[in-house]
C-alpha atoms as a PDB file:
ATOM      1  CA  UNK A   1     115.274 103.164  85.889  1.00  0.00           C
ATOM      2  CA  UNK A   2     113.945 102.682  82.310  1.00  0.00           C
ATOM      3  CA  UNK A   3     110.974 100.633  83.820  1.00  0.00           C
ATOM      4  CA  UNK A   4     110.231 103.248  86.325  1.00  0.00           C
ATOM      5  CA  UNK A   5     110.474 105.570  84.136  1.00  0.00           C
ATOM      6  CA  UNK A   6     107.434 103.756  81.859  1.00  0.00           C
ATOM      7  CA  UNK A   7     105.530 103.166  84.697  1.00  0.00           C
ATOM      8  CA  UNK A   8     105.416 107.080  85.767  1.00  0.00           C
ATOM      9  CA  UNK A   9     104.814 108.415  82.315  1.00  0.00           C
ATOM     10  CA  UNK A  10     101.450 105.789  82.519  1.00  0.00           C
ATOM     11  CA  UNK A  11     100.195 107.985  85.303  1.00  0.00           C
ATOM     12  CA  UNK A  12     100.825 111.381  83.166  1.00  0.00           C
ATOM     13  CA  UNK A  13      98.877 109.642  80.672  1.00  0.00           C
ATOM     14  CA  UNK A  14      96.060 109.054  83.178  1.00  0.00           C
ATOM     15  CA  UNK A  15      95.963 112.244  84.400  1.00  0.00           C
ATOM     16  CA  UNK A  16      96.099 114.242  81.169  1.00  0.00           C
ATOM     17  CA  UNK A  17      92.693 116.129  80.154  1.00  0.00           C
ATOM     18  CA  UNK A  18      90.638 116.219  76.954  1.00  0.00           C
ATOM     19  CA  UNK A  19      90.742 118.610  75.039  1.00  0.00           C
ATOM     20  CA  UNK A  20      87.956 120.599  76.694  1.00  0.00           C
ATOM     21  CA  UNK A  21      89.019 119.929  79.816  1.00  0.00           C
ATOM     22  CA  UNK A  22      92.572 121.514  78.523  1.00  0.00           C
ATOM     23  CA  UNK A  23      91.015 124.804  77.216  1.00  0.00           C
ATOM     24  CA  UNK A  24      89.395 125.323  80.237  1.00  0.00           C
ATOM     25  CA  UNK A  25      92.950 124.105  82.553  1.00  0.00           C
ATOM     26  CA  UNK A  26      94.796 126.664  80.710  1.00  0.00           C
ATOM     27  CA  UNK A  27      92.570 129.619  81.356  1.00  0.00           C
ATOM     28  CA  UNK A  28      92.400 128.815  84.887  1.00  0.00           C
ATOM     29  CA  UNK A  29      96.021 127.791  84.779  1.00  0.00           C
ATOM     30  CA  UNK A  30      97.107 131.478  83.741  1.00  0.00           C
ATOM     31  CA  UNK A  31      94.858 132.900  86.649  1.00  0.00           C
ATOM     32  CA  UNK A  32      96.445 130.080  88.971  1.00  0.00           C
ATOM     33  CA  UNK A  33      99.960 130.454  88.296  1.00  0.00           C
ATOM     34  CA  UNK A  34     101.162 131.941  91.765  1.00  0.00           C
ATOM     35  CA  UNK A  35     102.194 130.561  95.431  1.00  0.00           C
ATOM     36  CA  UNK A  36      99.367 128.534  95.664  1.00  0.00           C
ATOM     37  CA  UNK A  37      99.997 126.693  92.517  1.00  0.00           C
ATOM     38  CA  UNK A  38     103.725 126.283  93.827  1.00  0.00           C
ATOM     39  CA  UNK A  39     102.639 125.532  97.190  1.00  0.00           C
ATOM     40  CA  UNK A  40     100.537 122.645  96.139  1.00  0.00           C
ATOM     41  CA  UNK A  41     103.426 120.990  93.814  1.00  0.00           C
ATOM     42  CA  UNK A  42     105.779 121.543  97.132  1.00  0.00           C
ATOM     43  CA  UNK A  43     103.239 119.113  98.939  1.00  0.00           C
ATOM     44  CA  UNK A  44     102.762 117.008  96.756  1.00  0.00           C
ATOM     45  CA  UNK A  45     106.592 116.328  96.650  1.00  0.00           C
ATOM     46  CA  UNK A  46     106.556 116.091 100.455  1.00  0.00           C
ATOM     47  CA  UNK A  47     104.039 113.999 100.653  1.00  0.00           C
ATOM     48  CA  UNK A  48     106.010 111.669  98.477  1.00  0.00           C
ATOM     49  CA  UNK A  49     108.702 112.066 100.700  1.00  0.00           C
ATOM     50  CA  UNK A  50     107.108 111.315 104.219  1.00  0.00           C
ATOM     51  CA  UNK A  51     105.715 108.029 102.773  1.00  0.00           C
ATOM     52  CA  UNK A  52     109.157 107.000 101.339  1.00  0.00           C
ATOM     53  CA  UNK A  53     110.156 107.743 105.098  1.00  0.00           C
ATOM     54  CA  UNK A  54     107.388 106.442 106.760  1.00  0.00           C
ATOM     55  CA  UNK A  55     107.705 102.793 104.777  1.00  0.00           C
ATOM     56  CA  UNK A  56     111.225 102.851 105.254  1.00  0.00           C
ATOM     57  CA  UNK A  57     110.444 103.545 109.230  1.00  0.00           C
ATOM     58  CA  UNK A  58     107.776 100.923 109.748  1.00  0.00           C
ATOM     59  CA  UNK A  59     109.794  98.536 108.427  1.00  0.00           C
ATOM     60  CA  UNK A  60     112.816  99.134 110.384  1.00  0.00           C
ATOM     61  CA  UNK A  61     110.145  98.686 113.201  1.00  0.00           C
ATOM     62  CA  UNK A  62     108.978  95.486 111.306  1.00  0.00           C
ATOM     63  CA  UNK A  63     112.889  94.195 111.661  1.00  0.00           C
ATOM     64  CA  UNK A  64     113.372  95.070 115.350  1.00  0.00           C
ATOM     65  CA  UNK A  65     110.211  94.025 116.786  1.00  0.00           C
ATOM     66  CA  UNK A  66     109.200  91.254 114.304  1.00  0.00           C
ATOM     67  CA  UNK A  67     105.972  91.850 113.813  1.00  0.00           C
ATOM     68  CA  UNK A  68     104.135  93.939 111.067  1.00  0.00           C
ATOM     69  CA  UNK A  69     100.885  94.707 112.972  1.00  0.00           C
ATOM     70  CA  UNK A  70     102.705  96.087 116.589  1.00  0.00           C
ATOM     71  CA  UNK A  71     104.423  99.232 115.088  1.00  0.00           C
ATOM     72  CA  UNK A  72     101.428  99.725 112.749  1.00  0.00           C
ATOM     73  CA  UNK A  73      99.025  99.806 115.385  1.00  0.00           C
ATOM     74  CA  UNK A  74     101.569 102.237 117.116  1.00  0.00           C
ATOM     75  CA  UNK A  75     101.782 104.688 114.118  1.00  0.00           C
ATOM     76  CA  UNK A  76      97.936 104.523 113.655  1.00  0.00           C
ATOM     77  CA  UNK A  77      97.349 105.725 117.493  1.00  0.00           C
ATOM     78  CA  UNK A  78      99.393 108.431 117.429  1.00  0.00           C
ATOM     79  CA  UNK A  79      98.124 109.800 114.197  1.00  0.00           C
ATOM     80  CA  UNK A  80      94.492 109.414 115.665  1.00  0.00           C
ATOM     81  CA  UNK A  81      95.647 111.096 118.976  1.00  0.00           C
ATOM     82  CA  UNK A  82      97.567 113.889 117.125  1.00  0.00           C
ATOM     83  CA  UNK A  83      94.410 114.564 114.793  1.00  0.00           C
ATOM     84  CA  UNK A  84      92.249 114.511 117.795  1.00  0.00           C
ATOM     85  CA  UNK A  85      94.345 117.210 119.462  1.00  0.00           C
ATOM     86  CA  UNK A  86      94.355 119.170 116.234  1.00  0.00           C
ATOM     87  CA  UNK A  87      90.108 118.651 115.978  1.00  0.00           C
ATOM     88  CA  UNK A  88      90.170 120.500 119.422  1.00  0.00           C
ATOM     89  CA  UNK A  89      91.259 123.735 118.146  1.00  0.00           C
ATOM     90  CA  UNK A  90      89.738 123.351 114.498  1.00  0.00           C
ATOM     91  CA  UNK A  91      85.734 123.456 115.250  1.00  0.00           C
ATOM     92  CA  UNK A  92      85.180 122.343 111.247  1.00  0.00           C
ATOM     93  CA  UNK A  93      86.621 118.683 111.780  1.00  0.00           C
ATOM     94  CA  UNK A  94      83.421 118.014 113.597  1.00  0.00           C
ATOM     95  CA  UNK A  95      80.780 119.462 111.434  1.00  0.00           C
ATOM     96  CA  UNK A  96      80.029 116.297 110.450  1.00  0.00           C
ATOM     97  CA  UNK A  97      78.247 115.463 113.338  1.00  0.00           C
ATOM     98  CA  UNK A  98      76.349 118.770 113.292  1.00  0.00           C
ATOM     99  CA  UNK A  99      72.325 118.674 112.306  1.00  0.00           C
ATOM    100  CA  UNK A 100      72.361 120.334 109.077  1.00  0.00           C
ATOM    101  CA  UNK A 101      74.846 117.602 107.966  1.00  0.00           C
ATOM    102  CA  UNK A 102      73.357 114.707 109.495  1.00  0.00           C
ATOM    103  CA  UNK A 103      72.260 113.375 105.721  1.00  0.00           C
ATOM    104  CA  UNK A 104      75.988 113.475 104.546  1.00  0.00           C
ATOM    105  CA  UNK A 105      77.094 111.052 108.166  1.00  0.00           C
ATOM    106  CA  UNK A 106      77.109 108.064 106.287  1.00  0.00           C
ATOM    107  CA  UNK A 107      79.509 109.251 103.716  1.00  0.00           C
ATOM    108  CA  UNK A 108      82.027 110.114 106.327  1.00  0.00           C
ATOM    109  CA  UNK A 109      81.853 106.787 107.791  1.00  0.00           C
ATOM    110  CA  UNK A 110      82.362 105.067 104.239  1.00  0.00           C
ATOM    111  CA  UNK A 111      85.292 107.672 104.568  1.00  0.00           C
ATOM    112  CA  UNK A 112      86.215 106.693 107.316  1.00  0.00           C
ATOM    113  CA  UNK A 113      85.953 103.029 107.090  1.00  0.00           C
ATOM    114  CA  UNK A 114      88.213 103.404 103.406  1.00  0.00           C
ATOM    115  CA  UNK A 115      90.360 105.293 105.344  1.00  0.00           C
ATOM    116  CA  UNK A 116      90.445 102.346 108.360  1.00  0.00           C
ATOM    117  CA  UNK A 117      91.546  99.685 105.533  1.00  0.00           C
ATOM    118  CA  UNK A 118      94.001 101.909 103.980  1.00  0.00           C
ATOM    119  CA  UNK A 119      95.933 103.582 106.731  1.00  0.00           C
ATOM    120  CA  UNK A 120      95.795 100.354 108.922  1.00  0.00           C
ATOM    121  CA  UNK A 121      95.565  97.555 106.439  1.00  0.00           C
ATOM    122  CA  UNK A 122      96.580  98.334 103.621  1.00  0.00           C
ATOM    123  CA  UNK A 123     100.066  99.429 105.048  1.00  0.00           C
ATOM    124  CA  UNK A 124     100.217  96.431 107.467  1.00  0.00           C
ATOM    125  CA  UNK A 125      99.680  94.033 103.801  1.00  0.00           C
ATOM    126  CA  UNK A 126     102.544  96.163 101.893  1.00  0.00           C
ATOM    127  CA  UNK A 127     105.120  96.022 105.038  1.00  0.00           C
ATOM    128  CA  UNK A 128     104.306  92.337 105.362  1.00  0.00           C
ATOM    129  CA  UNK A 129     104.759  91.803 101.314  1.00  0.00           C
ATOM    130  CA  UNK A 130     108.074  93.395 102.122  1.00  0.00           C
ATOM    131  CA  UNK A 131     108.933  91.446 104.561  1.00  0.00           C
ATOM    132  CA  UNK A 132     108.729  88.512 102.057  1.00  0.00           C
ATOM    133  CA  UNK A 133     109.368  90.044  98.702  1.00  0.00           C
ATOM    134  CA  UNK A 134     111.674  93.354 100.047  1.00  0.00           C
ATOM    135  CA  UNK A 135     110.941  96.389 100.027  1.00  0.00           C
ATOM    136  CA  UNK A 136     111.891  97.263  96.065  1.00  0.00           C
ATOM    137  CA  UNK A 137     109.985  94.412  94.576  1.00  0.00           C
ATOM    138  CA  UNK A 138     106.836  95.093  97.027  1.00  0.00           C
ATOM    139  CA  UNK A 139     106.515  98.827  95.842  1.00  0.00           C
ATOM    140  CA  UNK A 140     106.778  97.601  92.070  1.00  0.00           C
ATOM    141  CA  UNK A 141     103.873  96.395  92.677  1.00  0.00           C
ATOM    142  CA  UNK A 142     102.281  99.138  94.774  1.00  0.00           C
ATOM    143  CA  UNK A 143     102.426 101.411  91.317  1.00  0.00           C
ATOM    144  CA  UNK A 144      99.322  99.852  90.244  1.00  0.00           C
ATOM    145  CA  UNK A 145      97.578 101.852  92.634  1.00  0.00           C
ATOM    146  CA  UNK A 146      96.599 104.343  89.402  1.00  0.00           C
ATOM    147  CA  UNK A 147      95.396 101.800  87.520  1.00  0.00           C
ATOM    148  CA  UNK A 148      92.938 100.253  90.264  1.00  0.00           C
ATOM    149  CA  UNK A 149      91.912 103.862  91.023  1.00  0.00           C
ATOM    150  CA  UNK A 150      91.191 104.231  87.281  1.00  0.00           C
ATOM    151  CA  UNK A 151      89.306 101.177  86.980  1.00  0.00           C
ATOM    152  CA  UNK A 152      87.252 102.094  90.107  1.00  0.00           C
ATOM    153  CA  UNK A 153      86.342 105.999  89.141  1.00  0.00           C
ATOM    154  CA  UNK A 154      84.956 104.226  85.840  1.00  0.00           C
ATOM    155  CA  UNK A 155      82.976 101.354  87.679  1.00  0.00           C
ATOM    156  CA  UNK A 156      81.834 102.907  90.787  1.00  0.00           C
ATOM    157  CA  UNK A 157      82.275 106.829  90.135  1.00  0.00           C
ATOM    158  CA  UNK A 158      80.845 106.857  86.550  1.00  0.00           C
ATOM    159  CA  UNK A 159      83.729 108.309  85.083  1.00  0.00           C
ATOM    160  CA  UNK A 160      83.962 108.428  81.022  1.00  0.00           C
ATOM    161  CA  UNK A 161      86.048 105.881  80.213  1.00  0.00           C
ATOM    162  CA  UNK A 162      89.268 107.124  77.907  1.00  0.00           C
ATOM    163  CA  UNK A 163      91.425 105.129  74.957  1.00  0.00           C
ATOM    164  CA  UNK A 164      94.274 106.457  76.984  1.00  0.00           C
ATOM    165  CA  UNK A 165      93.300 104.444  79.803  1.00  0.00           C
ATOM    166  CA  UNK A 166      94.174 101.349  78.123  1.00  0.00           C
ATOM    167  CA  UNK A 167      97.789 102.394  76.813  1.00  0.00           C
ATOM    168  CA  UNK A 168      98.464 103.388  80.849  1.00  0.00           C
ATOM    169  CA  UNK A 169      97.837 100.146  81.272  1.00  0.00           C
ATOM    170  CA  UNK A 170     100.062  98.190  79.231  1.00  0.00           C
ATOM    171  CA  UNK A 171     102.631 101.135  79.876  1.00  0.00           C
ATOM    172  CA  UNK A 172     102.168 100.239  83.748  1.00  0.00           C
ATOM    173  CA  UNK A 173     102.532  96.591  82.964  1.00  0.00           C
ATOM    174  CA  UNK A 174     105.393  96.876  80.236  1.00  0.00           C
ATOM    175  CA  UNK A 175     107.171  98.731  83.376  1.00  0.00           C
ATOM    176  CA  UNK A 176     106.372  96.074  85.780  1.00  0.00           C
ATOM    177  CA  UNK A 177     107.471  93.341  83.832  1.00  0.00           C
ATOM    178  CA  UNK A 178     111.019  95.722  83.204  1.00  0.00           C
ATOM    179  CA  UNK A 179     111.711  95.834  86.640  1.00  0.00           C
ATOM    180  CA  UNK A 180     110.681  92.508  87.528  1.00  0.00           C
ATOM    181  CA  UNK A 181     112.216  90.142  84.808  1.00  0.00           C
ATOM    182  CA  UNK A 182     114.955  92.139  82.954  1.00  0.00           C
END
């Protein structure tokens, strides 16, 4: 608990503002404050939630069939099919593919390659890392995901690069080696 706790309050501390940025968040803030506000937090939450479920699910399917890449390939089809049906009825999914957009195509298939390794990779790697490790030990490690992120909006994106970032770090490791070792 204590190490969990650590390694959450490093991603508060990643995604806290400057003081500019904070000014400007509270004004907005005060005109935000209503459902929507509300309605994103409840998302967010259940997005949490359906992963927890969906990890817990794919490795139960990991168990029974023995084999990390069968269910996943499974799960990835019928998320593909069910997006397709929902593309048929929602005309903007495609304007990608329309002529005014053509100069922004390959961006959406870097976006869609990302999202190839992460949705069908990436989750086959962390349900065959539990397989070995379990389940708790594998998601320790799956918290670094902020720092990596970090690290790659500073390299690749440009972002300004914060002291903060550095105390998230050794918070997110401190945690790490809590859970692990102690």
């Amino acid at each position: 608990m204590i190490g969990g706790a650590i390694i959450l309050s490093s991603v508060f501390i990643l995604s806290s503002k400057d003081k500019a940025e904070k000014n400007s968040f509270k004004k907005s803030l005060k005109e935000k404050i209503s459902e929507e506000l509300i309605i994103g937090v409840l998302l967010a939450i259940g997005t949490a939630f359906f992963w927890a479920v969906a990890y817990v699910s794919l490795n139960q399917a990991r168990i029974i069939s023995g084999d990390v890449f069968v269910p996943n390939f499974f799960r990835v089809s019928f998320g593909m099919i069910v997006i397709a049906i929902l593309g048929l009825f929602q005309r903007e999914y495609y304007e990608g593919f329309t002529k005014e957009n053509k100069k922004n195509l390959k961006y959406f298939i870097f976006i869609g390659i990302a999202g190839m390794l992460s949705l069908g990779l990436a989750d086959a790697i962390f349900i065959k890392a539990a397989e070995i490790n379990g389940l708790v030990l594998t998601s320790t490690f799956t918290v670094n995901t902020p720092m990596i992120q970090q690290i790659f909006s500073i390299l690749i994106l440009k972002e300004k690069f914060r002291k903060r970032f550095i105390l998230a770090v050794l918070l997110i490791i401190l945690g790490n080696y809590i859970v692990l070792f102690l």
